[in-house]
PDB file of N, CA and C in Angstrom:
ATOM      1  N   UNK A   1       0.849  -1.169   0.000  1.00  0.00           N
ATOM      2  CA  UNK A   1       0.000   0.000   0.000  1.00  0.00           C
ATOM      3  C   UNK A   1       0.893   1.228   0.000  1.00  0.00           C
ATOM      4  N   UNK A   2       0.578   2.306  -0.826  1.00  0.00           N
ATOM      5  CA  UNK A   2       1.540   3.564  -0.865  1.00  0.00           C
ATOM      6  C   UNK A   2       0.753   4.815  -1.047  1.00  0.00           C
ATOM      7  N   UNK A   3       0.573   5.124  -0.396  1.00  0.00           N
ATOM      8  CA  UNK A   3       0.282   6.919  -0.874  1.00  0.00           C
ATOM      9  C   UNK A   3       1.469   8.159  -1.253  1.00  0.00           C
ATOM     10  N   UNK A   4       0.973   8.953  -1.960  1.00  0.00           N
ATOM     11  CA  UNK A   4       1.607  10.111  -2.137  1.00  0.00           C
ATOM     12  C   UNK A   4       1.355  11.284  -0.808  1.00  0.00           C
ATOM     13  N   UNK A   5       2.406  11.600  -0.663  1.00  0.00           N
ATOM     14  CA  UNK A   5       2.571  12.425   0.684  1.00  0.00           C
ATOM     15  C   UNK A   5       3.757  12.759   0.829  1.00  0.00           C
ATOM     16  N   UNK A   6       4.021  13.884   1.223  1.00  0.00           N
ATOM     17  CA  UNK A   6       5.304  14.141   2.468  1.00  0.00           C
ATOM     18  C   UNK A   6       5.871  13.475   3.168  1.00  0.00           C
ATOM     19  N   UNK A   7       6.736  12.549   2.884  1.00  0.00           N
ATOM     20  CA  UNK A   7       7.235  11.734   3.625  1.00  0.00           C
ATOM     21  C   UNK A   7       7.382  12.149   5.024  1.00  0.00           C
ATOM     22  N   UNK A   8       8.338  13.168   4.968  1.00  0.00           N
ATOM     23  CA  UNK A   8       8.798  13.924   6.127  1.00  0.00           C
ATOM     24  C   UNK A   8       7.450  14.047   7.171  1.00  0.00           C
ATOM     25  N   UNK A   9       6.607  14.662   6.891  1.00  0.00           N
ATOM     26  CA  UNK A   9       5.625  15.646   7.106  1.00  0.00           C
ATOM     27  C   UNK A   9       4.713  14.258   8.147  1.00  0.00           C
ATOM     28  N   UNK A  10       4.846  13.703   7.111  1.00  0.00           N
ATOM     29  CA  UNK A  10       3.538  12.019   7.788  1.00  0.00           C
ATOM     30  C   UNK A  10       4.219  11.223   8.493  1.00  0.00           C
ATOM     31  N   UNK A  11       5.752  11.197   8.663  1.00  0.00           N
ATOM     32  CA  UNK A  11       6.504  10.242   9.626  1.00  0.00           C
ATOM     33  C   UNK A  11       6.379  11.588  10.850  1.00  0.00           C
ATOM     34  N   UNK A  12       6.486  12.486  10.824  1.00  0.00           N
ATOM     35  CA  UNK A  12       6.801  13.246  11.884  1.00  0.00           C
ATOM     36  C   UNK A  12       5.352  13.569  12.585  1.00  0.00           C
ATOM     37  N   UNK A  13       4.545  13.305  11.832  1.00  0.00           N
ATOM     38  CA  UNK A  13       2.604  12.871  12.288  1.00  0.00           C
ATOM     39  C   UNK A  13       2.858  11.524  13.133  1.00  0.00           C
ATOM     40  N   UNK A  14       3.120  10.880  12.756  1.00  0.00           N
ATOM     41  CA  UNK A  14       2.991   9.423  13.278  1.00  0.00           C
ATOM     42  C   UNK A  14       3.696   9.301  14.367  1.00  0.00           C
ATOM     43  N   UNK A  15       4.918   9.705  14.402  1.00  0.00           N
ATOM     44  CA  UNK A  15       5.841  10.058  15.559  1.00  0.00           C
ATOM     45  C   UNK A  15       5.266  11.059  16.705  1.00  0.00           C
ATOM     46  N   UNK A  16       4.634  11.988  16.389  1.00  0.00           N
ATOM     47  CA  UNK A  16       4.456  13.122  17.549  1.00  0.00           C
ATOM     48  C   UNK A  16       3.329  11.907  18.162  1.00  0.00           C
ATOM     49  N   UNK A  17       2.035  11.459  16.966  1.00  0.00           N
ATOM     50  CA  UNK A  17       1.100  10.637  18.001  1.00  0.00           C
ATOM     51  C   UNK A  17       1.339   9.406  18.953  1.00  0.00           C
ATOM     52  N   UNK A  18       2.497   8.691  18.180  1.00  0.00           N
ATOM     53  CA  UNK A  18       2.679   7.468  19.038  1.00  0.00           C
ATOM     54  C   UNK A  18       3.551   8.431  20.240  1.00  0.00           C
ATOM     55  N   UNK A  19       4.505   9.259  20.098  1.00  0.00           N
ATOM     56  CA  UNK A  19       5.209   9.829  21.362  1.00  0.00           C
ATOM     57  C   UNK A  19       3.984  10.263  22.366  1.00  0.00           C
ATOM     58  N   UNK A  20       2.817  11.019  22.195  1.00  0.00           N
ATOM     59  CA  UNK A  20       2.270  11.403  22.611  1.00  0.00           C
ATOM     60  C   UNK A  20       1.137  10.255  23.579  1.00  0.00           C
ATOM     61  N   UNK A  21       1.079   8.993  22.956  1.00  0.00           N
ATOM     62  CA  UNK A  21       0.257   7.631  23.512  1.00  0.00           C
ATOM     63  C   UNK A  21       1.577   7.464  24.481  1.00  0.00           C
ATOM     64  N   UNK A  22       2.620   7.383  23.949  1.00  0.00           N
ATOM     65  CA  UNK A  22       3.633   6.651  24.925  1.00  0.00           C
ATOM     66  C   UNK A  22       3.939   7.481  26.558  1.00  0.00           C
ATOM     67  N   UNK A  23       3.720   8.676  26.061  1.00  0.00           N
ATOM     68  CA  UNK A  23       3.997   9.946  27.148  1.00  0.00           C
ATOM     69  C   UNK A  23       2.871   9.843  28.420  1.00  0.00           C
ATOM     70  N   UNK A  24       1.913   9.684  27.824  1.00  0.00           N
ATOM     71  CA  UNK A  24       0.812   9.709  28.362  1.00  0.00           C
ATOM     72  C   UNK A  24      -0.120   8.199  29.060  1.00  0.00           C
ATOM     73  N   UNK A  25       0.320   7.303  28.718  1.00  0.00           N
ATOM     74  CA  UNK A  25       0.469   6.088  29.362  1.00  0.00           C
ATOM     75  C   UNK A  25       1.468   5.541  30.621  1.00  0.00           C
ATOM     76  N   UNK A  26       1.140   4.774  31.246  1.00  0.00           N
ATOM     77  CA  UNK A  26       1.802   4.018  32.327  1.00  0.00           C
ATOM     78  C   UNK A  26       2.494   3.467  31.544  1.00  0.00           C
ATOM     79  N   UNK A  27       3.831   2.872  32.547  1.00  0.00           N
ATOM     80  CA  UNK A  27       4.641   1.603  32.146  1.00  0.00           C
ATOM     81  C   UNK A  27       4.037   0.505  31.994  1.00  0.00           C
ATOM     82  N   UNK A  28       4.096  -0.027  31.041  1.00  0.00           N
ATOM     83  CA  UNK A  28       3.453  -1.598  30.286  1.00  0.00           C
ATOM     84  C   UNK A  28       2.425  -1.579  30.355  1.00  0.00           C
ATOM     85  N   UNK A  29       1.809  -0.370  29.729  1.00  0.00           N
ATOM     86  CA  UNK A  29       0.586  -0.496  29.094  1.00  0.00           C
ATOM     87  C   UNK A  29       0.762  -0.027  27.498  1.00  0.00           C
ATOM     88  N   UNK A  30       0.152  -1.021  26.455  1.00  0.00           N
ATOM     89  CA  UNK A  30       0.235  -0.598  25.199  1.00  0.00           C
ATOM     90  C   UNK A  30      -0.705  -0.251  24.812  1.00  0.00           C
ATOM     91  N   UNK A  31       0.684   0.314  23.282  1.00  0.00           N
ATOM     92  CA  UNK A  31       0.432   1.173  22.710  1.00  0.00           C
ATOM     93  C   UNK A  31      -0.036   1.026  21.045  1.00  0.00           C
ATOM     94  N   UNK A  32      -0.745   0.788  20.481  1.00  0.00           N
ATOM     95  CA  UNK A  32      -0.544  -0.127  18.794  1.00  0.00           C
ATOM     96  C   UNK A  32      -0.401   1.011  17.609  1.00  0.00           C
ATOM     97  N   UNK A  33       0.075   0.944  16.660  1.00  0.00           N
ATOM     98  CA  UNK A  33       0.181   1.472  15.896  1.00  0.00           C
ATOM     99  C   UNK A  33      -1.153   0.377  14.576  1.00  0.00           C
ATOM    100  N   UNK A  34      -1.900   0.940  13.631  1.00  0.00           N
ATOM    101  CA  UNK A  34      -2.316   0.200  12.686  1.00  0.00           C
ATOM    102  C   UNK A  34      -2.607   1.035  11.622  1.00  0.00           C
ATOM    103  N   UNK A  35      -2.565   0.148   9.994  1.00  0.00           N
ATOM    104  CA  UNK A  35      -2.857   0.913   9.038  1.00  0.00           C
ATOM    105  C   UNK A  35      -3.659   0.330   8.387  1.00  0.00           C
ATOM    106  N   UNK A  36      -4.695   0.655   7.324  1.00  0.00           N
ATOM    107  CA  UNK A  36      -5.904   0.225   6.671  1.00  0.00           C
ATOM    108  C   UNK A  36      -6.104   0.896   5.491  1.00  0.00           C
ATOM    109  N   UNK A  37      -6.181   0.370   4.603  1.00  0.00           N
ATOM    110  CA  UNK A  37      -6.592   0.501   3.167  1.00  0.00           C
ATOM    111  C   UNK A  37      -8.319   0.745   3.720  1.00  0.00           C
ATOM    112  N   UNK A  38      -8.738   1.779   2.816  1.00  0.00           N
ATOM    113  CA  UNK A  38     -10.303   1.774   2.892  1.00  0.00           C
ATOM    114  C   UNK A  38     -10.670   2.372   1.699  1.00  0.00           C
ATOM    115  N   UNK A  39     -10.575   1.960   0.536  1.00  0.00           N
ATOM    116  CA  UNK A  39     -11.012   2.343  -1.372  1.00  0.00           C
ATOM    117  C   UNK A  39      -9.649   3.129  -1.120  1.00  0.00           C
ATOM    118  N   UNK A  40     -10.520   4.515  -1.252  1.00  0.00           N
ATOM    119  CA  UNK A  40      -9.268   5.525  -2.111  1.00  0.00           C
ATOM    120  C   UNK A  40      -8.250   6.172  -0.903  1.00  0.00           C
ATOM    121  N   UNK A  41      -8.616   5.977   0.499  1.00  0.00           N
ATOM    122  CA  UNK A  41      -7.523   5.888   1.481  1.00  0.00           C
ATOM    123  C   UNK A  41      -7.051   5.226   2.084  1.00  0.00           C
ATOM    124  N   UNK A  42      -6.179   5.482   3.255  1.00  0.00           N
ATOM    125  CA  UNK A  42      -5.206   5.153   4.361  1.00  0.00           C
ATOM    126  C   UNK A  42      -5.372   5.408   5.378  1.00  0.00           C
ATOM    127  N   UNK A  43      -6.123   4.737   6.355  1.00  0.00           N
ATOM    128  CA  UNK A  43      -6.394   4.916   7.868  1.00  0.00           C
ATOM    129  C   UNK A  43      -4.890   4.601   8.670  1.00  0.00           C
ATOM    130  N   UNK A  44      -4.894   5.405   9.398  1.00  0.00           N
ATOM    131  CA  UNK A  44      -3.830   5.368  10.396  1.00  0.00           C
ATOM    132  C   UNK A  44      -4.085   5.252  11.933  1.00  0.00           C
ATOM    133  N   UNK A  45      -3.966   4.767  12.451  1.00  0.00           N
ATOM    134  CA  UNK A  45      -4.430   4.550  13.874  1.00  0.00           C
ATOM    135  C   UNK A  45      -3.428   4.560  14.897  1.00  0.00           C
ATOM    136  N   UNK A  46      -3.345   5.036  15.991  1.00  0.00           N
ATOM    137  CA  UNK A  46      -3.044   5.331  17.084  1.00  0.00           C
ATOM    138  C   UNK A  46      -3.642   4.700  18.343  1.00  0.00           C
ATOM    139  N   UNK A  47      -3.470   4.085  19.194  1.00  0.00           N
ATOM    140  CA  UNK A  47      -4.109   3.310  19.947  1.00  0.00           C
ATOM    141  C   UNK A  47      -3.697   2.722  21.457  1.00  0.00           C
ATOM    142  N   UNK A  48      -4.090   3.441  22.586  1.00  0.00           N
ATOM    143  CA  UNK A  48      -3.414   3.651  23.715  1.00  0.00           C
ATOM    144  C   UNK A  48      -4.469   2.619  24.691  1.00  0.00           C
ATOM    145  N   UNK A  49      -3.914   2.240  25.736  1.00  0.00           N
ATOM    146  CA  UNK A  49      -4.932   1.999  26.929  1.00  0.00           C
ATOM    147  C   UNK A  49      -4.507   2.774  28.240  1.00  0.00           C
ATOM    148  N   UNK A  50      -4.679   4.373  27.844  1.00  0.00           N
ATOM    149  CA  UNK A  50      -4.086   4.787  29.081  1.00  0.00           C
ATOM    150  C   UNK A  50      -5.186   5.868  29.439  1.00  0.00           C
ATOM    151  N   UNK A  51      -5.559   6.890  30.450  1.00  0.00           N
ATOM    152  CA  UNK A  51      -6.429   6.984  30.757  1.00  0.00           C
ATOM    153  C   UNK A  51      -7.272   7.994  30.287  1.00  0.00           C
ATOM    154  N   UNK A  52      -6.949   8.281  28.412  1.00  0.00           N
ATOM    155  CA  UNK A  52      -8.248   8.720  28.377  1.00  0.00           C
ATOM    156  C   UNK A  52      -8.261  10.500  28.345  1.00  0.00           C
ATOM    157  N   UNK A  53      -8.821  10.673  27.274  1.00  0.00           N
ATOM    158  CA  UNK A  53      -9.165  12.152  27.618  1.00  0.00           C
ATOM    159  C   UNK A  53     -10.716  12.477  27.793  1.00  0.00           C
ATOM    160  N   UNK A  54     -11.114  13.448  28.827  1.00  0.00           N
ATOM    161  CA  UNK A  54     -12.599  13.853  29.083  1.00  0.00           C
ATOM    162  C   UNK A  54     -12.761  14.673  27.888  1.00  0.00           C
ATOM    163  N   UNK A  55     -14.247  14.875  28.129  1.00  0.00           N
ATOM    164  CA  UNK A  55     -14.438  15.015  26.797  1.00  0.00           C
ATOM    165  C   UNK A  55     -14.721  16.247  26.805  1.00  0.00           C
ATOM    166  N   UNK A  56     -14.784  17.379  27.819  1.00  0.00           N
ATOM    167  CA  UNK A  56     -14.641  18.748  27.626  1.00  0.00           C
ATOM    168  C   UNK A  56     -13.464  19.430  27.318  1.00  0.00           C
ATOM    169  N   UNK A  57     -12.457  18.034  27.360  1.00  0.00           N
ATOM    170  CA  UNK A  57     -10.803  18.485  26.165  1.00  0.00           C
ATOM    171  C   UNK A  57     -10.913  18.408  25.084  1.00  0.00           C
ATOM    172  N   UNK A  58     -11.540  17.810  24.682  1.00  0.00           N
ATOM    173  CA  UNK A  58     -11.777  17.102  23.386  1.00  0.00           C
ATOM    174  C   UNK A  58     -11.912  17.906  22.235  1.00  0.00           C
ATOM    175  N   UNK A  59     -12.741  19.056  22.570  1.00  0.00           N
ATOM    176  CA  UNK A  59     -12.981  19.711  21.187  1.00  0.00           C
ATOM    177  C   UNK A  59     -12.101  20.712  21.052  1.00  0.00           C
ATOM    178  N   UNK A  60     -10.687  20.662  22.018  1.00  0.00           N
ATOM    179  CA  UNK A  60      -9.633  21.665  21.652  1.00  0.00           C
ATOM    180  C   UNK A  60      -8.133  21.051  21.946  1.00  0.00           C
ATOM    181  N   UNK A  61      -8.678  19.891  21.281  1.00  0.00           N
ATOM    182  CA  UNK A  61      -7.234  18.596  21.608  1.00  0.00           C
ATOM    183  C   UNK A  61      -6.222  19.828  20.427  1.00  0.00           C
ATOM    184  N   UNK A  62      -6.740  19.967  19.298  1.00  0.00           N
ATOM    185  CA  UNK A  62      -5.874  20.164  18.081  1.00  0.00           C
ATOM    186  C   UNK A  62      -5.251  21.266  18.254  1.00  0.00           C
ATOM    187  N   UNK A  63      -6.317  22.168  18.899  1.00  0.00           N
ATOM    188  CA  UNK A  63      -5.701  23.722  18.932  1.00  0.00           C
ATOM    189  C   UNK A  63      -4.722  24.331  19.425  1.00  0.00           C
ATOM    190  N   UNK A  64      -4.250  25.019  18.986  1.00  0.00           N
ATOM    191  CA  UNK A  64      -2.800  25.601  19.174  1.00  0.00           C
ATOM    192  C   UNK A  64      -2.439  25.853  21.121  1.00  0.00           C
ATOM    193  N   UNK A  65      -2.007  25.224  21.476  1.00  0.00           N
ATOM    194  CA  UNK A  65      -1.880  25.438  22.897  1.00  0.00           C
ATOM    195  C   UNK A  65      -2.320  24.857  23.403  1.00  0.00           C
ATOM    196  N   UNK A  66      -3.652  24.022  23.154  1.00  0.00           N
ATOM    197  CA  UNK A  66      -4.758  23.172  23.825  1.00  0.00           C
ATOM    198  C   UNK A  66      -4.122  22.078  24.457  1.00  0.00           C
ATOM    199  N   UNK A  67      -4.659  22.169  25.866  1.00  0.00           N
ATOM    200  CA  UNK A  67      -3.640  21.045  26.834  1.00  0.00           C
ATOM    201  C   UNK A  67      -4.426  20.468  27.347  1.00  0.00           C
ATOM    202  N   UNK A  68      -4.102  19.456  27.787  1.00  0.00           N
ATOM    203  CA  UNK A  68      -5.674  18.925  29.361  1.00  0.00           C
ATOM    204  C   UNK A  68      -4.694  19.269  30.472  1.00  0.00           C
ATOM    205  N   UNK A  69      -5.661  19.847  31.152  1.00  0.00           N
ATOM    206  CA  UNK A  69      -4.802  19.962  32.916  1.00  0.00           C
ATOM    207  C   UNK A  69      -5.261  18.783  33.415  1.00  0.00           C
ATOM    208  N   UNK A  70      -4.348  18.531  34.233  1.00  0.00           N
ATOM    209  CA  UNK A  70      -4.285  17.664  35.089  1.00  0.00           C
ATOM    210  C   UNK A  70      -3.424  16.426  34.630  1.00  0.00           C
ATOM    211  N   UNK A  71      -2.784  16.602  33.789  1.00  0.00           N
ATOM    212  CA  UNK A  71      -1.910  15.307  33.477  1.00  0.00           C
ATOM    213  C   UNK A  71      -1.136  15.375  34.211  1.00  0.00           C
ATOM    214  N   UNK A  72      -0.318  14.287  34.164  1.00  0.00           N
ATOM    215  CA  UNK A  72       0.775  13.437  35.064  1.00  0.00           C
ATOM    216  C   UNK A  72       1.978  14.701  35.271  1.00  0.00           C
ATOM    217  N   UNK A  73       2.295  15.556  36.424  1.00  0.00           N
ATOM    218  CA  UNK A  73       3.387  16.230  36.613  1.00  0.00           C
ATOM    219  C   UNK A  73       4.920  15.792  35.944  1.00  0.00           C
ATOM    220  N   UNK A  74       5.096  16.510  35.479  1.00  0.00           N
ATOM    221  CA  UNK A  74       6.653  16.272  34.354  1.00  0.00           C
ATOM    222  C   UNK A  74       6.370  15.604  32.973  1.00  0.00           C
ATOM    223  N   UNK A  75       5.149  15.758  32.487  1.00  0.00           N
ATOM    224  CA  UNK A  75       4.839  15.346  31.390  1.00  0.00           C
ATOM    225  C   UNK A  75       3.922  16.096  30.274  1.00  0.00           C
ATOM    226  N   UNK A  76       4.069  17.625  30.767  1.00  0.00           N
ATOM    227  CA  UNK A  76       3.639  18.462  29.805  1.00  0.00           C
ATOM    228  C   UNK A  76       4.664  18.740  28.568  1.00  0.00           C
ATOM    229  N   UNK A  77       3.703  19.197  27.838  1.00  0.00           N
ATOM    230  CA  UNK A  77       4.282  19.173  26.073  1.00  0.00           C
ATOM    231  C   UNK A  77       3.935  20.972  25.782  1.00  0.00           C
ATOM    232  N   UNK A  78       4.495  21.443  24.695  1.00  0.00           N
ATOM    233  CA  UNK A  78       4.430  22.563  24.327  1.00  0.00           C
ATOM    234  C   UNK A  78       3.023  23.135  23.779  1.00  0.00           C
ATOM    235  N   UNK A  79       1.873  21.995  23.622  1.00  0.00           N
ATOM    236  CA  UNK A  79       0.745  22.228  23.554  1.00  0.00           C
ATOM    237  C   UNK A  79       0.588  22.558  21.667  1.00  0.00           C
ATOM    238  N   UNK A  80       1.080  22.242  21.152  1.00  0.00           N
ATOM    239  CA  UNK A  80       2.133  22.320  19.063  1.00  0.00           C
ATOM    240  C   UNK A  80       1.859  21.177  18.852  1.00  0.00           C
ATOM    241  N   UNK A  81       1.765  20.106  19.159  1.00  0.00           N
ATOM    242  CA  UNK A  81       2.234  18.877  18.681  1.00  0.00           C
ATOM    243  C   UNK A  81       1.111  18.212  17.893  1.00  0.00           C
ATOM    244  N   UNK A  82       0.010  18.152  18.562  1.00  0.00           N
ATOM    245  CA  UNK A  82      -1.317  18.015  17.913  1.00  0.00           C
ATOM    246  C   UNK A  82      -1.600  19.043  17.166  1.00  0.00           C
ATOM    247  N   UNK A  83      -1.407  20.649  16.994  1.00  0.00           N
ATOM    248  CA  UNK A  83      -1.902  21.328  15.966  1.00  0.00           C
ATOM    249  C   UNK A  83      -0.930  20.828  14.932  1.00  0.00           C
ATOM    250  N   UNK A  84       0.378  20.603  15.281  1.00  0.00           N
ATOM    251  CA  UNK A  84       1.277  20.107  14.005  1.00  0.00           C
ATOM    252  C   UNK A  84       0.417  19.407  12.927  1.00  0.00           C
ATOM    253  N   UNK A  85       0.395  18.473  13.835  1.00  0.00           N
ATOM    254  CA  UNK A  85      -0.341  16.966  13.130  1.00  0.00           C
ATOM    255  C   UNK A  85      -1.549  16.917  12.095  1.00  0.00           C
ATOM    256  N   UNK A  86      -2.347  17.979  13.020  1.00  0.00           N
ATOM    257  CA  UNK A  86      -4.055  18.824  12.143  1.00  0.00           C
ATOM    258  C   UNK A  86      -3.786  19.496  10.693  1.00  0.00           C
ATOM    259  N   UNK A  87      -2.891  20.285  11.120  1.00  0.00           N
ATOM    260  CA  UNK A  87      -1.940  20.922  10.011  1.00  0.00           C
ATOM    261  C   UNK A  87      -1.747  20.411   8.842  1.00  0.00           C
ATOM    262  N   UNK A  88      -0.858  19.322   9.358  1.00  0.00           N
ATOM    263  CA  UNK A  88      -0.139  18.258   8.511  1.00  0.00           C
ATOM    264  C   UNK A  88      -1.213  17.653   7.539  1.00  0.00           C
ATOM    265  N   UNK A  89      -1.943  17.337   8.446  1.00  0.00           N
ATOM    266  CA  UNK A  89      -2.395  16.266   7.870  1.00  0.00           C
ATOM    267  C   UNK A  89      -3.749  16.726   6.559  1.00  0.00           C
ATOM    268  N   UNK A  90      -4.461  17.941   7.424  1.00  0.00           N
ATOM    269  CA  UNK A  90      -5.003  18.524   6.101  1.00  0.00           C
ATOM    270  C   UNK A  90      -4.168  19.510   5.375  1.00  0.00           C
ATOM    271  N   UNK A  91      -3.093  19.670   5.238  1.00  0.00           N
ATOM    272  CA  UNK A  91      -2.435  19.722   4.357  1.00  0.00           C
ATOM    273  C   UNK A  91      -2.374  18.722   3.198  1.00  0.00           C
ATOM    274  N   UNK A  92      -2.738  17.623   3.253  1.00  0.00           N
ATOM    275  CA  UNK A  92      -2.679  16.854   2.461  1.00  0.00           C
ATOM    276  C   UNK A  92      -4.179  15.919   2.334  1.00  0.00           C
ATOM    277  N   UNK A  93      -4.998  17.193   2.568  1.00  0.00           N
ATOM    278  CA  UNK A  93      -6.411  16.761   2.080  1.00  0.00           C
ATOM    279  C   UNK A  93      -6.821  15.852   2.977  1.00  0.00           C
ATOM    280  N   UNK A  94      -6.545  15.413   4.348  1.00  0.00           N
ATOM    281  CA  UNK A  94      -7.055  14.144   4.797  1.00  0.00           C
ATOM    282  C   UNK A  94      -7.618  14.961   6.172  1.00  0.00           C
ATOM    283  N   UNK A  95      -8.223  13.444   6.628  1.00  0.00           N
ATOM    284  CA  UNK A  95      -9.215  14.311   8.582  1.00  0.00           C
ATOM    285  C   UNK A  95      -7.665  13.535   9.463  1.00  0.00           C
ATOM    286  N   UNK A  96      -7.842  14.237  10.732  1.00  0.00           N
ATOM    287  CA  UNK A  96      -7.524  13.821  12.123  1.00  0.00           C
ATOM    288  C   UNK A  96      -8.796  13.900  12.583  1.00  0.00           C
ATOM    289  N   UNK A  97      -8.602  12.916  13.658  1.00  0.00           N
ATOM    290  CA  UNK A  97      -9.783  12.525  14.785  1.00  0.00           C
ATOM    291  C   UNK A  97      -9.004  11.889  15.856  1.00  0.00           C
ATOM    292  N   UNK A  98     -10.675  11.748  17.127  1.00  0.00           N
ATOM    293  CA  UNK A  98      -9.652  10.858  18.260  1.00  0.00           C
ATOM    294  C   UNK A  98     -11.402  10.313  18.859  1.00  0.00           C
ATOM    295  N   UNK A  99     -10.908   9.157  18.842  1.00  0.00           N
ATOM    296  CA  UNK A  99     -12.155   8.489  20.038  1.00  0.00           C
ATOM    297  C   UNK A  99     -11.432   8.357  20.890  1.00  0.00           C
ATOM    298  N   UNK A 100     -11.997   8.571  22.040  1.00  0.00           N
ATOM    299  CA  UNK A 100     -11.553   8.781  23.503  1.00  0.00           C
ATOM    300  C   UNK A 100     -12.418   8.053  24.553  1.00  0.00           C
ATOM    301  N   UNK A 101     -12.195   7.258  25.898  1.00  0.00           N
ATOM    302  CA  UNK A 101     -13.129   7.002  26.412  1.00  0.00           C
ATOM    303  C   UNK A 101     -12.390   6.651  27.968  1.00  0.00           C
ATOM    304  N   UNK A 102     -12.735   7.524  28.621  1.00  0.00           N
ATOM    305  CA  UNK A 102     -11.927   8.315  30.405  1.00  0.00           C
ATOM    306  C   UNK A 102     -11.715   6.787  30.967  1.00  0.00           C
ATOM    307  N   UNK A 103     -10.196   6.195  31.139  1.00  0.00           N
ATOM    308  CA  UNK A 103     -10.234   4.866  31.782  1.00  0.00           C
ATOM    309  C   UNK A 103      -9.962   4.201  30.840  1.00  0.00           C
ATOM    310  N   UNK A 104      -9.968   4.032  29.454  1.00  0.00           N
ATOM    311  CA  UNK A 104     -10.248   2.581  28.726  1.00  0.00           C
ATOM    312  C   UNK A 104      -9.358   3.526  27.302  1.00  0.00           C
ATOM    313  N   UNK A 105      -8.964   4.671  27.350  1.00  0.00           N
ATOM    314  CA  UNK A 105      -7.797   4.864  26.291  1.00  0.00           C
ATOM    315  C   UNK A 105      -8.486   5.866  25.583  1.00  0.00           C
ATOM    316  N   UNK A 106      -7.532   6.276  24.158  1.00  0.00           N
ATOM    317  CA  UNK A 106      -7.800   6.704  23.532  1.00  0.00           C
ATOM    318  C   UNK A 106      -7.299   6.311  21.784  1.00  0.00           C
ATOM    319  N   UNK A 107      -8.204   6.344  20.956  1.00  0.00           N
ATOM    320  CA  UNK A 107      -7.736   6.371  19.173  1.00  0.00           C
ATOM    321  C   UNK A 107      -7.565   7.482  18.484  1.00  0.00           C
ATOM    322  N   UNK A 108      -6.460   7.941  18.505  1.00  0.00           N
ATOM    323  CA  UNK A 108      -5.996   9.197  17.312  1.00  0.00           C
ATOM    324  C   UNK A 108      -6.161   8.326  15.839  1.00  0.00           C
ATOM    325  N   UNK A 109      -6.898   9.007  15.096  1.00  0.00           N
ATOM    326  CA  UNK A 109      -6.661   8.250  13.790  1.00  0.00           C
ATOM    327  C   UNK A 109      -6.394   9.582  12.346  1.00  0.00           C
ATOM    328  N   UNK A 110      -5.893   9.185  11.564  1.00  0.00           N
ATOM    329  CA  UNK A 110      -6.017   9.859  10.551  1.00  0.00           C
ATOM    330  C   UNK A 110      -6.225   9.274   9.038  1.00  0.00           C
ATOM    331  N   UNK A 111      -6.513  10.173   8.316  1.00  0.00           N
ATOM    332  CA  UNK A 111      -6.892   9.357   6.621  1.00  0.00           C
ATOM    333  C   UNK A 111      -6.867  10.042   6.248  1.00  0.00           C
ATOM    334  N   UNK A 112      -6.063   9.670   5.584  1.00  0.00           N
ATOM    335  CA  UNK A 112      -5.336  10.406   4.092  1.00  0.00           C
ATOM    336  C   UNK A 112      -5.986   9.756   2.664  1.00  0.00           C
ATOM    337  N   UNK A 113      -5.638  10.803   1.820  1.00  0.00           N
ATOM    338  CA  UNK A 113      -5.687   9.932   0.396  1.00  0.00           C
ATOM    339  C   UNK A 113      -4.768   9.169  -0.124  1.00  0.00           C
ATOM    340  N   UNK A 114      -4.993   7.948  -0.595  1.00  0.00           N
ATOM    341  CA  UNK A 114      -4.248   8.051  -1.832  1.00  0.00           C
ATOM    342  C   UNK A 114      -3.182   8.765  -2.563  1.00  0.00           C
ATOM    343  N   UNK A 115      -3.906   9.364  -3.175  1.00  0.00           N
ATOM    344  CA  UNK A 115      -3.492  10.567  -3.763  1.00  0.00           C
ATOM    345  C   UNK A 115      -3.323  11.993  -3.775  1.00  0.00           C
ATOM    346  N   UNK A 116      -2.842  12.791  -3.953  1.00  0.00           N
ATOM    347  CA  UNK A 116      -3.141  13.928  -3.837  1.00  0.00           C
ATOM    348  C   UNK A 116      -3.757  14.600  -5.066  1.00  0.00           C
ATOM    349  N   UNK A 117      -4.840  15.435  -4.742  1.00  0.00           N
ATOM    350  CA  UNK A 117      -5.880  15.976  -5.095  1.00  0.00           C
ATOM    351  C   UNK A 117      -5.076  17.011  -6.272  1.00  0.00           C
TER     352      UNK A 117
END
């Protein structure tokens, strides 16, 4: 399976999200990475069992600065990393998303095309 893309641009997507599952998880709890053909795209998945974002974060996960308080002390991020990714990724015509569920993890996913438009 191959799409056209930014190499750079979509490894450094994939990297900020899995850093960001790994950051944000306990020790030995995983983390999966998966990819999926679906017709004319590429699902990308992200996939944590760690605890979860509420869901009054939720609708400003992407935004520039947008943090959840209350995470784990010594494990804040520059609050960039997810707008990177939003960026990125419709930059190249595709969605970010995240199912989330407080306790039981969270799925960053993205889909891209194929192709570019």
């Amino acid at each position: 399976m191959a799409i056209e893309c930014d190499v750079a641009l979509i490894r450094r997507v994939v990297t900020n999200l899995l850093g960001n599952a790994v950051k944000h998880t306990e020790a030995g709890v995983r983390v999966r990475f998966s990819v999926e053909e679906r017709g004319d795209t590429v699902v990308m998945k992200v996939i944590d069992e760690g605890p979860g974002i509420p869901p009054e974060y939720r609708h400003r996960i992407f935004e520039k600065f947008g943090q959840i308080e209350g995470r784990q002390a010594g494990r804040k991020g520059t609050g960039l990393g997810l707008t990177f990714c939003k960026l990125a990724v419709e930059a190249h015509h595709g969605e970010i998303g995240l199912d989330s569920e407080v306790g039981k993890g969270s799925t960053f996913w993205v889909v891209l095309p194929k192709k570019r438009p």
